[in-house]
N, C-alpha and C. Protein backbone atom coordinates (compact mmCIF):
# COMPACT_ATOMS: atom_id res chain seq x y z
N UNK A 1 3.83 -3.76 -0.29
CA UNK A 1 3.01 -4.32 -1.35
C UNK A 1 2.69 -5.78 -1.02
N UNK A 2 1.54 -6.16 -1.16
CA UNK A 2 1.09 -7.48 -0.75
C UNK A 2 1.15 -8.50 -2.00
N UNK A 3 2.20 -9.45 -1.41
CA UNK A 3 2.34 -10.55 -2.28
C UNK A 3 1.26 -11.51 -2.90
N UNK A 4 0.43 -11.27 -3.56
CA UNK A 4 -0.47 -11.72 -4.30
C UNK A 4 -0.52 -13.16 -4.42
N UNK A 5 0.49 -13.86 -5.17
CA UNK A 5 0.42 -15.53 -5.14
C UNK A 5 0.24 -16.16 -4.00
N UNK A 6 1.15 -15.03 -3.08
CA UNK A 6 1.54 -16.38 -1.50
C UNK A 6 0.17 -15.97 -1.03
N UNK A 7 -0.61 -14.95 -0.89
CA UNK A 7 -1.75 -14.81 -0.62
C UNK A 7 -3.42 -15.85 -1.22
N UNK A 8 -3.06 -15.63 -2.31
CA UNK A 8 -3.89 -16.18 -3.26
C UNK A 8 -3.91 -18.10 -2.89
N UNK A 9 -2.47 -18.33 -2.15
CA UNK A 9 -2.27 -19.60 -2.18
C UNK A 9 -2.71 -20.19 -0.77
N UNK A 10 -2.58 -18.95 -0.04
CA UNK A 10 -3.72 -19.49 1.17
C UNK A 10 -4.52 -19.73 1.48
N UNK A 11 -5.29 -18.75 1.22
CA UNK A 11 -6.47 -18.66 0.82
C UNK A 11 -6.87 -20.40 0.10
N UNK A 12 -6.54 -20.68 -0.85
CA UNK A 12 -6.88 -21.83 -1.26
C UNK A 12 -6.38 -22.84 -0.94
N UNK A 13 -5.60 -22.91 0.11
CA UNK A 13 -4.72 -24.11 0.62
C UNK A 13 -5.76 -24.30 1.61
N UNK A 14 -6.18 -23.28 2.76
CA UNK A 14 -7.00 -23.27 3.25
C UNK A 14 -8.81 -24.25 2.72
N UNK A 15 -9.07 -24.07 1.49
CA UNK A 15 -9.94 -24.32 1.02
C UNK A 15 -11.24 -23.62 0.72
N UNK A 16 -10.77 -22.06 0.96
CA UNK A 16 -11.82 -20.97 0.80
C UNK A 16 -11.74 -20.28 -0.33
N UNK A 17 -12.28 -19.82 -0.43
CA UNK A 17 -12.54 -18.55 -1.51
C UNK A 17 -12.44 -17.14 -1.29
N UNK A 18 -12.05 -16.17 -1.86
CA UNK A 18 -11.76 -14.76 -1.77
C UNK A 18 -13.35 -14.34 -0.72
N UNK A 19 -14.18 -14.39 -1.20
CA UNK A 19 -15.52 -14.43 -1.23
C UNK A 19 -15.80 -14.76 0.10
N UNK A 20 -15.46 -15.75 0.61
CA UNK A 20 -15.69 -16.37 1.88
C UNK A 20 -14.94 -15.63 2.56
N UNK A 21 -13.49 -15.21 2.51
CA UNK A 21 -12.09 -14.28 3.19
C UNK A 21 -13.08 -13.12 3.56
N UNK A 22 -13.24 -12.57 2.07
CA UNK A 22 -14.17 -11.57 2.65
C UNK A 22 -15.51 -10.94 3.54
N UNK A 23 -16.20 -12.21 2.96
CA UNK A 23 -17.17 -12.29 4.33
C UNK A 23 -16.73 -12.45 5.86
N UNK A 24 -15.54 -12.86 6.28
CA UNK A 24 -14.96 -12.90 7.49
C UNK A 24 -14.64 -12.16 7.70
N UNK A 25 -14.26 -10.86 6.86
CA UNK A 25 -13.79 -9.55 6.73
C UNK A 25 -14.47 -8.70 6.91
N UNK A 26 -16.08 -9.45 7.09
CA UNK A 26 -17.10 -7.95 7.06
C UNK A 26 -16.60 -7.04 5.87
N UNK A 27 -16.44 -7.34 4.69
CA UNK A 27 -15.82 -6.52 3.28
C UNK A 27 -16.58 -6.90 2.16
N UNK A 28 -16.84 -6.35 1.24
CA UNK A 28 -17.19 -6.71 -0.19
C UNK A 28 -16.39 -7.20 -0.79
N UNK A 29 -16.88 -8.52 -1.37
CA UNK A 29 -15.58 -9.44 -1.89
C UNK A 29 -14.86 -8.33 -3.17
N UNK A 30 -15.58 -7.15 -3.94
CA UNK A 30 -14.82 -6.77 -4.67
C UNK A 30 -13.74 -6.01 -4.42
N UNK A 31 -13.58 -5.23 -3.00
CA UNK A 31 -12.96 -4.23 -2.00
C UNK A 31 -11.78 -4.98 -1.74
N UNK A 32 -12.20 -6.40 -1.53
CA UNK A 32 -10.85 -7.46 -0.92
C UNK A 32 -10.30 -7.85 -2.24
N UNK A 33 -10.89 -8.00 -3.23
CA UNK A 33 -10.25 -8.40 -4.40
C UNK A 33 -9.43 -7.32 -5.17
N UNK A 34 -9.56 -6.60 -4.79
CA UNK A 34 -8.53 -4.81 -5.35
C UNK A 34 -7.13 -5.26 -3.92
N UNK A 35 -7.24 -5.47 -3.01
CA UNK A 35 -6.71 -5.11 -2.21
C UNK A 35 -5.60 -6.55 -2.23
N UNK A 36 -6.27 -7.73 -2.53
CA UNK A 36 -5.03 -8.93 -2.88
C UNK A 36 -4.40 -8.47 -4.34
N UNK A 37 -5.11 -8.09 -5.16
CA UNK A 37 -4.51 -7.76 -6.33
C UNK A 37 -3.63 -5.77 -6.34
N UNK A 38 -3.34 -5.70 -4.89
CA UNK A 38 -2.47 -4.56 -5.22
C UNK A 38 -2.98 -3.34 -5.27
N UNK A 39 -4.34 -3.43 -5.84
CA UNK A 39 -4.75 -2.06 -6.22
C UNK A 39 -5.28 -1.23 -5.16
N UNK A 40 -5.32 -2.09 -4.11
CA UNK A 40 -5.82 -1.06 -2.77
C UNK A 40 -5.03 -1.66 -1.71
N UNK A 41 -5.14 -0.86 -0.69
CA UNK A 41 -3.79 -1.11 0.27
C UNK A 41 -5.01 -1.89 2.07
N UNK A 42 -4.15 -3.19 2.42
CA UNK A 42 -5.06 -3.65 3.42
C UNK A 42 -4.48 -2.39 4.67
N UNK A 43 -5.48 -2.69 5.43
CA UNK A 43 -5.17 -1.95 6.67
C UNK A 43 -5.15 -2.91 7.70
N UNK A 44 -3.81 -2.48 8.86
CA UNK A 44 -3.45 -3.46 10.17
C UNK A 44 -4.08 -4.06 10.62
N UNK A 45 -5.44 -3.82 10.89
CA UNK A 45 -6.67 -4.31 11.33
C UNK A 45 -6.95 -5.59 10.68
N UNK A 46 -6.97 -5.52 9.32
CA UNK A 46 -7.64 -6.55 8.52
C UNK A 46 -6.11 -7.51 8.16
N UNK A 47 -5.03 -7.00 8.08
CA UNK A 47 -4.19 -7.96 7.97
C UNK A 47 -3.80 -8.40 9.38
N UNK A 48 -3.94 -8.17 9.97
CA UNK A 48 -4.13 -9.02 11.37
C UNK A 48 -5.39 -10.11 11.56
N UNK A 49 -6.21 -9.60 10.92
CA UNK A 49 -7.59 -10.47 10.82
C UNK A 49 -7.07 -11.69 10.33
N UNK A 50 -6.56 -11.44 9.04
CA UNK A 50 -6.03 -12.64 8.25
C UNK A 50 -4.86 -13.29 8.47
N UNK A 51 -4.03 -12.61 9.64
CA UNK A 51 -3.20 -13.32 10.11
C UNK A 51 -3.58 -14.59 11.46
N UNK A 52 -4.43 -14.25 12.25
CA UNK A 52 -5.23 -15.25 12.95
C UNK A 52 -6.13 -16.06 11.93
N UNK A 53 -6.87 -15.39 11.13
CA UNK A 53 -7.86 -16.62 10.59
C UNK A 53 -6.77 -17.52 9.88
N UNK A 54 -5.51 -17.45 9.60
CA UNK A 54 -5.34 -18.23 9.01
C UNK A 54 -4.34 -19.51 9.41
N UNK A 55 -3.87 -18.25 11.29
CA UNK A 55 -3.03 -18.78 11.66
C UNK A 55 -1.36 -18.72 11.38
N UNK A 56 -1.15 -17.66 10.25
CA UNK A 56 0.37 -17.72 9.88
C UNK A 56 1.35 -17.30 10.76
N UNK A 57 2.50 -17.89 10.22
CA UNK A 57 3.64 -17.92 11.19
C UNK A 57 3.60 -16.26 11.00
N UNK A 58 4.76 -15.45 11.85
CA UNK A 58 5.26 -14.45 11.59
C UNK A 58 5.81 -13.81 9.87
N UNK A 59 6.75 -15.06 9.43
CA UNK A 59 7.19 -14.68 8.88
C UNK A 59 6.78 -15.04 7.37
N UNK A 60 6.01 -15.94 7.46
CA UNK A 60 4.65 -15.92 6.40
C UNK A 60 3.94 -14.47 6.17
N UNK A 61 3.96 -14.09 7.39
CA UNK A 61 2.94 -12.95 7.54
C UNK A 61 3.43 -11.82 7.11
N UNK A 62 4.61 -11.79 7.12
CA UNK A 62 5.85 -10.38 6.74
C UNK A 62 6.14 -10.72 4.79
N UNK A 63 5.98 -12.14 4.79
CA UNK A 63 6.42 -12.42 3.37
C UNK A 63 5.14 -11.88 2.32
N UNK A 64 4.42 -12.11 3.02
CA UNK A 64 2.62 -11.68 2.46
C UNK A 64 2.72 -9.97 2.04
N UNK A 65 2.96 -9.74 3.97
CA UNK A 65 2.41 -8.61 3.40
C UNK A 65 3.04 -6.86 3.46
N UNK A 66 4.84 -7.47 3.51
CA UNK A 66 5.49 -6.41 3.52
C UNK A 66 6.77 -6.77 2.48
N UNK A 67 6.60 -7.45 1.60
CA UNK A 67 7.39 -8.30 0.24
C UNK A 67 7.99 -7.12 -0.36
């Protein structure tokens, strides 16, 4: 299950928007917005995406998105 806050907090630490995440995602920001909020499940592909775009450590990356 993907940790929502620590997600949510990158995203804006970063200085982006869901919206913008998703456009890097090649995704519909509403598809990505089910999918930080739980209701849909990311796939390896795309959480790897967001693990380079954002740069996280490993274990950032495990806290995200295997919590």
């Amino acid at each position: 299950m993907t940790n929502t806050p620590m997600l949510k907090g990158v995203i804006v630490s970063h200085g982006e928007t869901q919206t913008q995440l998703a456009e890097i995602l090649n995704m519909n920001p509403t598809t990505l917005n089910q999918k930080v909020n739980g209701r849909a499940r990311f796939y390896d592909d795309e959480m790897l995406a967001i693990k380079n775009h954002y740069n996280l450590t490993a274990e950032d990356f495990c806290n995200i998105f295997f919590a």
